[in-house]
Protein backbone atom coordinates (compact mmCIF):
# COMPACT_ATOMS: atom_id res chain seq x y z
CA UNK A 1 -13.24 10.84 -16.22
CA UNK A 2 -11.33 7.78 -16.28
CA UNK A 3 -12.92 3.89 -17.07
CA UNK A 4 -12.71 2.00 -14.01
CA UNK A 5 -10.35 -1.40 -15.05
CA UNK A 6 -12.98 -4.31 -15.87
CA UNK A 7 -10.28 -7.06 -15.60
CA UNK A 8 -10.92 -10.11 -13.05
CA UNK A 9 -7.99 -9.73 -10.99
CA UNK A 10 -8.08 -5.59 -10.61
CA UNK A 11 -9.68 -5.01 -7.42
CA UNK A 12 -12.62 -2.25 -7.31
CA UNK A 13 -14.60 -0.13 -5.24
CA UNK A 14 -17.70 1.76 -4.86
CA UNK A 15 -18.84 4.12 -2.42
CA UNK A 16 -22.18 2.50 -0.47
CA UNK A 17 -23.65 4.83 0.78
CA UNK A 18 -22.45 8.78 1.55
CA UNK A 19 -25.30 8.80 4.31
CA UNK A 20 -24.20 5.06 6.30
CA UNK A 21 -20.83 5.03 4.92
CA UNK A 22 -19.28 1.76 3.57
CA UNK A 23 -18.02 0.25 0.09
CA UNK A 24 -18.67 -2.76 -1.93
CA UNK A 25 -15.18 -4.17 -2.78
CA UNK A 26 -15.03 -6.25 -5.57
CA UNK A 27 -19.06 -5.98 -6.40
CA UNK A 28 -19.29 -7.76 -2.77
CA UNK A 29 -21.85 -5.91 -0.49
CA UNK A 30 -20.83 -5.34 3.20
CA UNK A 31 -23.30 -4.21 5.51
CA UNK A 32 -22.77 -3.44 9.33
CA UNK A 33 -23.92 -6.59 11.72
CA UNK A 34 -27.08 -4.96 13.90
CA UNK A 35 -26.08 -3.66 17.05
CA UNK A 36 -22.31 -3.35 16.22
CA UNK A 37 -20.48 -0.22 17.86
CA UNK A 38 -17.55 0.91 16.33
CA UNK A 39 -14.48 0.11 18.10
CA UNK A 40 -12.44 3.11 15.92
CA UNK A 41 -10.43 4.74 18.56
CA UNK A 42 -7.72 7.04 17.19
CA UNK A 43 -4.42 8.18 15.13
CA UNK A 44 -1.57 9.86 15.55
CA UNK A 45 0.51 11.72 12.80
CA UNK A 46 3.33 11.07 12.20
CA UNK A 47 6.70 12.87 10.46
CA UNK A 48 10.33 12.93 10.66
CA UNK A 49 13.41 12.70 8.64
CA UNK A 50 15.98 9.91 8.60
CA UNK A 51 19.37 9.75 9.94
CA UNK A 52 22.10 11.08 7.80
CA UNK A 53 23.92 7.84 5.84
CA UNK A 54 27.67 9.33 5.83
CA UNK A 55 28.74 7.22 2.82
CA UNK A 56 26.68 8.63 -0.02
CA UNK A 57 25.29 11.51 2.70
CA UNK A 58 21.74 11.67 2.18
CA UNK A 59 18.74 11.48 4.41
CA UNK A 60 15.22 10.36 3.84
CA UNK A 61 11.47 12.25 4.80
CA UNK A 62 8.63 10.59 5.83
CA UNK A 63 5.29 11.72 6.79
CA UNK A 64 2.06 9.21 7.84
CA UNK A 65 -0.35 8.01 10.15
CA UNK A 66 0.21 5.42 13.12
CA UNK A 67 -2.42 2.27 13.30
CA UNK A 68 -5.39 2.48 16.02
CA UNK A 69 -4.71 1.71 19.68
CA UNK A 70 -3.24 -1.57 20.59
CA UNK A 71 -3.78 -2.05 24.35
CA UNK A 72 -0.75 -2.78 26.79
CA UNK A 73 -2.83 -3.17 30.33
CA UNK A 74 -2.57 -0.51 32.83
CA UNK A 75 -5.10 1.60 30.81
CA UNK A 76 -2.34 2.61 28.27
CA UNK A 77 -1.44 1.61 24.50
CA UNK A 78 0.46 1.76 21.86
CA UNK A 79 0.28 2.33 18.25
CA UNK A 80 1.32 0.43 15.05
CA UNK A 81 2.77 2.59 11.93
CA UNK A 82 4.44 1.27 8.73
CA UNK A 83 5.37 4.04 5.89
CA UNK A 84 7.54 4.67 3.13
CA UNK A 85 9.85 7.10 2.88
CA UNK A 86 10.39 9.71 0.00
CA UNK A 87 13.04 8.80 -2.77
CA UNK A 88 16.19 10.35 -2.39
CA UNK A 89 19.30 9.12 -4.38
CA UNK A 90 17.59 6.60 -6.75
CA UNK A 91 15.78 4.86 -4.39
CA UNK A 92 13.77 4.59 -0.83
CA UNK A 93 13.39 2.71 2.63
CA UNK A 94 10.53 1.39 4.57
CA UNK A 95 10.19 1.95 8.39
CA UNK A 96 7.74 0.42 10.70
CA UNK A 97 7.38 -0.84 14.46
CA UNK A 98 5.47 0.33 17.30
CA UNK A 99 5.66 2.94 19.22
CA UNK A 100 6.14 3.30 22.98
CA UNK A 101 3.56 3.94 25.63
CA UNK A 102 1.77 7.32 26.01
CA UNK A 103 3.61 10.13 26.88
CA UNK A 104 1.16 12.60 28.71
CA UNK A 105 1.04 16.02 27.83
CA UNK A 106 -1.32 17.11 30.36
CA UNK A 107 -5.01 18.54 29.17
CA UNK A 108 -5.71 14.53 28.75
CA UNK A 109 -3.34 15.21 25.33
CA UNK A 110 -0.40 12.46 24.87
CA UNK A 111 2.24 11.88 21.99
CA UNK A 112 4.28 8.73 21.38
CA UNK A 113 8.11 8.16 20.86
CA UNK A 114 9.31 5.50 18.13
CA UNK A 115 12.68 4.66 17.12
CA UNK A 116 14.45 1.71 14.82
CA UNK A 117 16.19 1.02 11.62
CA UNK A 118 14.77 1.63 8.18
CA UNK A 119 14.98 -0.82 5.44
CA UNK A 120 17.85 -2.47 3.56
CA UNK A 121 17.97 -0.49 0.06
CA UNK A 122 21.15 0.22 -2.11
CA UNK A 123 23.59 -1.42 0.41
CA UNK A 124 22.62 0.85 3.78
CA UNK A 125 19.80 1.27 6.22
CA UNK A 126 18.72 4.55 8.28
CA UNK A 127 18.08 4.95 11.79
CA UNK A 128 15.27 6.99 12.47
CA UNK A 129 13.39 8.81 15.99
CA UNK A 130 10.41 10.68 15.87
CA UNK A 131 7.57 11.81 18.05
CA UNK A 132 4.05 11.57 17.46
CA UNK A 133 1.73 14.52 16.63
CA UNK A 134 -1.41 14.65 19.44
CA UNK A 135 -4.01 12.60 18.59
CA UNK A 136 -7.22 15.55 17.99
CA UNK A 137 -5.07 19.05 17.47
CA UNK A 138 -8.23 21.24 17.39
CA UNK A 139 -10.06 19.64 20.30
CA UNK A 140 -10.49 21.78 23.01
């Protein structure tokens, strides 16, 4: 097994506790305040492939998760996402926004749609649309 880096400016990690959960980042101990409930809510996947760039024709994959809900009033919200792409042609493209509001799916399941532009890398950009994945695919 690899040495952990012992330099100053390397940050590090332990795991806490497997029972409570938590880490100590950078030999700092965090411990929950008393009486806090998590506020987690959830995820959606998220994959897709770029649009085709017709000049050097490529596209680009990408595959990820979306941030946690960010209400919008109304009872609905939308999620954060920010990924990378794979590298195709010597190089790669970020893509990131937020997506729309819930799209119900009936079943109280819901997806979200996201478009925009990737990136500037190598003298181009993508566009890119995608759909979430539901949030809990094995619930019942």
């Amino acid at each position: 097994m690899p040495k952990p880096c012992t330099c100053k400016s390397c940050p590090t990690y332990t795991v806490q506790s497997t029972e409570t959960g938590g880490i100590v980042l950078n030999n700092a101990g965090f411990t929950q305040a008393p009486g806090v409930i998590s506020t987690q809510t959830h995820v959606h996947e998220i994959q897709g492939s770029t649009a085709v760039f017709p000049d050097i024709p490529h596209n680009h994959r990408f595959a990820g998760m979306t941030g946690q809900v960010i209400p919008i009033g109304n009872g609905d919200h939308i999620h954060s996402f920010e990924l990378s792409t794979d590298f195709t042609e010597i190089h790669l493209h970020e893509i990131g926004g937020f997506t729309g509001p819930s799209i119900f799916l009936g079943n109280g399941r819901h997806v979200h749609f996201a478009s925009g532009i990737s990136t500037l890398n190598r003298g181009h950009v993508h566009e890119f649309v995608f759909a979430t994945l539901i949030d809990d695919p094995i619930r019942a």
